[in-house]
N, C-alpha and C. Protein backbone atom coordinates (compact mmCIF):
# COMPACT_ATOMS: atom_id res chain seq x y z
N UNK A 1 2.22 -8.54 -0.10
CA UNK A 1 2.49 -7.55 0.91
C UNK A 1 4.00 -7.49 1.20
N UNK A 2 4.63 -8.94 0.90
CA UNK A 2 6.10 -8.79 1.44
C UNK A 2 6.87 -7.56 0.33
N UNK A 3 6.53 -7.88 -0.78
CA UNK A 3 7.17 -6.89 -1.83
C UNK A 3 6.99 -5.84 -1.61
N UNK A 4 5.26 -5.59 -0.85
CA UNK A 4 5.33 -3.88 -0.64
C UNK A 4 6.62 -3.22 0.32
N UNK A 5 6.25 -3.83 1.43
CA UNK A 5 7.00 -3.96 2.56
C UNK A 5 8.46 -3.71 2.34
N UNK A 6 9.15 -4.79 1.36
CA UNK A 6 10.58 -4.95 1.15
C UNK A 6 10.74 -3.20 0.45
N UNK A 7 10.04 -2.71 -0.67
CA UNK A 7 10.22 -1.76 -1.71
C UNK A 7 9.82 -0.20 -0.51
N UNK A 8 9.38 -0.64 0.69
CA UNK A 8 9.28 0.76 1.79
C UNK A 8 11.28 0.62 2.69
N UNK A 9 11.91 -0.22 2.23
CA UNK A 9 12.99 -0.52 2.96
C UNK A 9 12.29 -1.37 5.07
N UNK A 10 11.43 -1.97 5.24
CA UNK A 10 11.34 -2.20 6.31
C UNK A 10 11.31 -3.88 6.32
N UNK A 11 11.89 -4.09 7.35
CA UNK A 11 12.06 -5.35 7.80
C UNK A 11 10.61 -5.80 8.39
N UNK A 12 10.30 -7.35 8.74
CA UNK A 12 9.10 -7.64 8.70
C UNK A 12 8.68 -7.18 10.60
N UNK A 13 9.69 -7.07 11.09
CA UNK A 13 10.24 -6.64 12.53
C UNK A 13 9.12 -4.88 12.82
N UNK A 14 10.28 -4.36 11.62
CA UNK A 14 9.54 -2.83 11.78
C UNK A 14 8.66 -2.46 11.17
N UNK A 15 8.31 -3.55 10.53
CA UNK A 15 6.97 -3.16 9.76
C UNK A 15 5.54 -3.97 10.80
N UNK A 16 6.08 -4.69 11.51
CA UNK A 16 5.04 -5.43 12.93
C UNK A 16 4.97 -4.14 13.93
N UNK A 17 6.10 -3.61 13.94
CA UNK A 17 6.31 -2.66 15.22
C UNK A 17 5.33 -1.59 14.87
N UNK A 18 5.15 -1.16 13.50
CA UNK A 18 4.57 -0.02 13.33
C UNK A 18 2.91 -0.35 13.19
N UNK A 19 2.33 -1.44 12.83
CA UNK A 19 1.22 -2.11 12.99
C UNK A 19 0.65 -2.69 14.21
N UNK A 20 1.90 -2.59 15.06
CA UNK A 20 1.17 -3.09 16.86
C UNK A 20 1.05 -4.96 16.94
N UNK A 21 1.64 -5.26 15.87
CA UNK A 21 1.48 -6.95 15.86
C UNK A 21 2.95 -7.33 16.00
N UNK A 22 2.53 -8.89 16.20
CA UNK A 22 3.94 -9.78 15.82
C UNK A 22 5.05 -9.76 14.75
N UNK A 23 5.82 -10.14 14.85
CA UNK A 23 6.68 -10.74 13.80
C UNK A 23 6.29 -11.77 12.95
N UNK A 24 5.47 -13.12 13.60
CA UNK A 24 4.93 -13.64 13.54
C UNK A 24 4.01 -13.48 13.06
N UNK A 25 2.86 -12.86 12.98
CA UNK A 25 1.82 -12.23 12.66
C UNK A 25 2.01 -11.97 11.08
N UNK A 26 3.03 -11.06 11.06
CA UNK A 26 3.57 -10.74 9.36
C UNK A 26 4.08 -11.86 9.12
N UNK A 27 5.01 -12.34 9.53
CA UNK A 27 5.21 -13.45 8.56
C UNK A 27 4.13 -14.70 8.08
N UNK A 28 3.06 -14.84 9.04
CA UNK A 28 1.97 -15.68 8.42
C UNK A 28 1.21 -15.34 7.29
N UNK A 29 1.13 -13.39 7.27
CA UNK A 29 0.02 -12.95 6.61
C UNK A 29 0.76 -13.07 5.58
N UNK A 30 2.00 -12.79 5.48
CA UNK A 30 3.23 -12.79 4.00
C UNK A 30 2.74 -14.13 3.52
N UNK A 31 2.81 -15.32 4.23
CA UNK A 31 3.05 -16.51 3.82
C UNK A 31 1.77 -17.26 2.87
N UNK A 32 0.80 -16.24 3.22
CA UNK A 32 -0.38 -16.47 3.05
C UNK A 32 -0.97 -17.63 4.33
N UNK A 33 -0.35 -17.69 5.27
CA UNK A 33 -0.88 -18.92 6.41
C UNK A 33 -2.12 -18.38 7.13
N UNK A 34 -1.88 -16.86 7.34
CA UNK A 34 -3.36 -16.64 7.78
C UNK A 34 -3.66 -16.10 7.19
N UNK A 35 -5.14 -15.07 6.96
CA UNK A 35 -5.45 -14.30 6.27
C UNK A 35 -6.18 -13.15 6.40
N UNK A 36 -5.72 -12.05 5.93
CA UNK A 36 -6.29 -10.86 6.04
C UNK A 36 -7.92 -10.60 5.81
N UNK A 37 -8.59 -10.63 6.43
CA UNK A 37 -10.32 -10.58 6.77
C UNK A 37 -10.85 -9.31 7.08
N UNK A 38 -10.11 -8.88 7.94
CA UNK A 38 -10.63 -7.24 8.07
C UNK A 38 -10.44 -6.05 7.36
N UNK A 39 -11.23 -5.49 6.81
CA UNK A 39 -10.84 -4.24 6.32
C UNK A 39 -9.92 -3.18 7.26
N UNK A 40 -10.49 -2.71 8.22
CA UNK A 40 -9.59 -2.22 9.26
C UNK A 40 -8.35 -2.38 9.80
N UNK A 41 -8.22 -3.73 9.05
CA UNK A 41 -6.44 -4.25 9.72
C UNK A 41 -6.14 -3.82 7.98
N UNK A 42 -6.54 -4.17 6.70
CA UNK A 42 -6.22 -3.60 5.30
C UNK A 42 -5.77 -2.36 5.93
N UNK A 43 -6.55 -1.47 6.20
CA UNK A 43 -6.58 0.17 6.15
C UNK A 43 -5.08 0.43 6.92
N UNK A 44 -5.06 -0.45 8.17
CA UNK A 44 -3.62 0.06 8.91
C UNK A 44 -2.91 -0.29 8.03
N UNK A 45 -2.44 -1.92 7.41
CA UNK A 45 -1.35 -1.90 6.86
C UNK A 45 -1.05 -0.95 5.63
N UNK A 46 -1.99 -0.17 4.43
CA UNK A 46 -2.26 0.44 3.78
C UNK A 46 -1.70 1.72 4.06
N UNK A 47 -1.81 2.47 5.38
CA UNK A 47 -1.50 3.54 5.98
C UNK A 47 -0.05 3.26 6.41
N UNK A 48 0.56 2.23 6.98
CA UNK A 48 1.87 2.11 7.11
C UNK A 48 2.68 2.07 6.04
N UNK A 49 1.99 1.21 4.96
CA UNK A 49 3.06 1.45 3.44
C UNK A 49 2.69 2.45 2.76
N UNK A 50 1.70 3.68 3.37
CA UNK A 50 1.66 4.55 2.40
C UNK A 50 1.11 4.48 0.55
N UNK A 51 -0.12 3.75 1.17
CA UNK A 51 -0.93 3.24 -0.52
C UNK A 51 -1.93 2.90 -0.45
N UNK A 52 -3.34 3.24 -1.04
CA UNK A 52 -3.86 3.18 -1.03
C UNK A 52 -4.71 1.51 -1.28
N UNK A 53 -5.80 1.32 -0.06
CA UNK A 53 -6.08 -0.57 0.52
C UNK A 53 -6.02 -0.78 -0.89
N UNK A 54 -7.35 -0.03 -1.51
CA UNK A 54 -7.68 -0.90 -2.82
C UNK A 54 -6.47 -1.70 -3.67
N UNK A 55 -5.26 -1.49 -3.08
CA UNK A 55 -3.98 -1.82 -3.67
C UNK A 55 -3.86 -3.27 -3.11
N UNK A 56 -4.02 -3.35 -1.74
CA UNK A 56 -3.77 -4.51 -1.89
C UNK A 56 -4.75 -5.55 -1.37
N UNK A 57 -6.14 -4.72 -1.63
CA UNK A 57 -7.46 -5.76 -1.75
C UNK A 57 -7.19 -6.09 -3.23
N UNK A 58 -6.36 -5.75 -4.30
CA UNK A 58 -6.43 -6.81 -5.58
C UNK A 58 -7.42 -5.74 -6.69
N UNK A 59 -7.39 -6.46 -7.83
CA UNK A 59 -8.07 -5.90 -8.75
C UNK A 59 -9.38 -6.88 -8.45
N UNK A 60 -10.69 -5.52 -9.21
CA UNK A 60 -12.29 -6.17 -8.54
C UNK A 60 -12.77 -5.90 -10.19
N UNK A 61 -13.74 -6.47 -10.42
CA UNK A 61 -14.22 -6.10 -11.76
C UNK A 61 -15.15 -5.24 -11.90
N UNK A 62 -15.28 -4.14 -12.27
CA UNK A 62 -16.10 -3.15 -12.58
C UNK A 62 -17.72 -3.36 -13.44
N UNK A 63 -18.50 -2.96 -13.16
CA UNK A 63 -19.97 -3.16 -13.54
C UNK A 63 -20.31 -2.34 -15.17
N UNK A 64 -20.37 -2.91 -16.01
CA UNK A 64 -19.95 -2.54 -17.40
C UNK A 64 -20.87 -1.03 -17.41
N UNK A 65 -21.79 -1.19 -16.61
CA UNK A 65 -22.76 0.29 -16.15
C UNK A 65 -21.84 1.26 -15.59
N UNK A 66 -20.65 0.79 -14.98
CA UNK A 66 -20.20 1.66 -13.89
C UNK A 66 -19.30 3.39 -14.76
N UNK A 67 -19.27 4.48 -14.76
CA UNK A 67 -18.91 5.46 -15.46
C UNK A 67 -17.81 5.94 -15.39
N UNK A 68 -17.07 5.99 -16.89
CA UNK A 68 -15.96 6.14 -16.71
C UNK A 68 -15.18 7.72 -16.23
N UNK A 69 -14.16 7.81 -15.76
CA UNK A 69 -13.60 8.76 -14.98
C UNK A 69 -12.85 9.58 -15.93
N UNK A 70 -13.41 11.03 -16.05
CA UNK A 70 -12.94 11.71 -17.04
C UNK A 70 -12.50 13.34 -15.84
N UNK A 71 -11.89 14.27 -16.35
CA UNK A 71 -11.59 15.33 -15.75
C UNK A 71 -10.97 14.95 -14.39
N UNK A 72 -11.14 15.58 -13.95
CA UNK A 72 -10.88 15.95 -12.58
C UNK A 72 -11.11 14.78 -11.71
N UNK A 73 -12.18 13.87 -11.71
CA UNK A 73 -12.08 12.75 -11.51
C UNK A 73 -11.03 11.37 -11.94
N UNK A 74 -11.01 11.73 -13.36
CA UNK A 74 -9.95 10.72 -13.16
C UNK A 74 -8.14 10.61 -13.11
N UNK A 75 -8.19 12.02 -12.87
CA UNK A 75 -6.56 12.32 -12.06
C UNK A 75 -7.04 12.11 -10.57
N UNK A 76 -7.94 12.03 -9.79
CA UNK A 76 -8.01 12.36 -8.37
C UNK A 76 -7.75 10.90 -8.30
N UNK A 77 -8.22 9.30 -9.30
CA UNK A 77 -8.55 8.83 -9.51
C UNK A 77 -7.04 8.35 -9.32
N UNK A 78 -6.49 8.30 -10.42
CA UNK A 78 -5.26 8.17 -10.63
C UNK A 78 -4.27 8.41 -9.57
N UNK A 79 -4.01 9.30 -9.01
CA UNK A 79 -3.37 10.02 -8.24
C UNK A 79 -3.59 9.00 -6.81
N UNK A 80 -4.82 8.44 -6.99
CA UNK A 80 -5.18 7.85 -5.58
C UNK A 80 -4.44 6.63 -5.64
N UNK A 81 -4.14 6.20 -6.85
CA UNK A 81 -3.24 4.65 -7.13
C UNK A 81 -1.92 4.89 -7.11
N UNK A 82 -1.20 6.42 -7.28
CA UNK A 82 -0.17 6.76 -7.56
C UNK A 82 0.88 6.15 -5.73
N UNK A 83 1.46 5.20 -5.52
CA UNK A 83 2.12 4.73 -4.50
C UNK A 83 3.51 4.73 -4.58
N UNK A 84 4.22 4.95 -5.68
CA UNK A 84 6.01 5.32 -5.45
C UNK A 84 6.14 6.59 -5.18
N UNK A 85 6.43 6.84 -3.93
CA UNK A 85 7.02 7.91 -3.74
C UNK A 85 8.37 8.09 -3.33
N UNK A 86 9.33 8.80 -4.17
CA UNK A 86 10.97 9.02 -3.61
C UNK A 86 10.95 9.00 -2.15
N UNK A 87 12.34 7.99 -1.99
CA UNK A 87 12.85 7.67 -0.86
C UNK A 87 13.74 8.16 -0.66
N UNK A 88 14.05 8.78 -0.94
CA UNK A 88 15.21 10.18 -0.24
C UNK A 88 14.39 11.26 -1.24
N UNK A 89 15.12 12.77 -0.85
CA UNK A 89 15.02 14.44 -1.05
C UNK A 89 16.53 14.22 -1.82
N UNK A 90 16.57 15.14 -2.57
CA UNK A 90 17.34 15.26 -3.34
C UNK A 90 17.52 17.07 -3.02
N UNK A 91 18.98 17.71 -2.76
CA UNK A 91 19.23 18.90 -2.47
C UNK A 91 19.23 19.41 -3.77
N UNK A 92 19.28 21.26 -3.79
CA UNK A 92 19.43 22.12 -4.81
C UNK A 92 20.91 21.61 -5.71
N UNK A 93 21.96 21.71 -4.60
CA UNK A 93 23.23 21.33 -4.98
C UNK A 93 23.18 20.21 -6.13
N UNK A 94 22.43 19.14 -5.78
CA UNK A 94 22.69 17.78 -6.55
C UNK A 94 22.13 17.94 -7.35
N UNK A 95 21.08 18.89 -7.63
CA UNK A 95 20.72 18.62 -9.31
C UNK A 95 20.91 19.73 -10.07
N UNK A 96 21.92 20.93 -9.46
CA UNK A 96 22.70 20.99 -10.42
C UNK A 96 23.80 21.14 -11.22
């Protein structure tokens, strides 16, 4: 989480502030000292870094039954994992 965190530019300060917790708080969950249990606290921090939980509930193993994602599904699919988004706008002027 700290890497997410660091790669949004926020300190562990404003990244507590925007979650309603400690400083403290993040720095345990970073440290791995406590641990993240709730889905609902996943979902906020998820929504503050802008990425989708399943990102940082980890990779899960799929059910060899389970069907693979073709069309339209698997860009929606894709798209749902897609988490770098430019950190600045770039004007008309600058590109060209």
């Amino acid at each position: 989480m700290a890497e997410l965190r660091a790669r949004r530019g926020m300190s562990q300060q404003a990244f507590a502030d925007r979650l309603g917790k400690s400083k403290s708080w993040v720095d345990k969950i970073e440290r791995g000292v406590r641990r993240l249990d709730r889905y609902s606290v996943i979902r906020e921090i998820a929504d503050v870094l802008r990425l989708d939980p399943d990102l940082l509930l980890g990779p899960r193993q799929t059910s060899p039954t389970a069907p693979s994602l073709d069309g339209v599904d698997g860009v929606r699919a894709a798209l749902a994992r897609y988490h770098d988004r430019p950190q600045r706008t770039v004007t008309a002027q600058q590109v060209s």
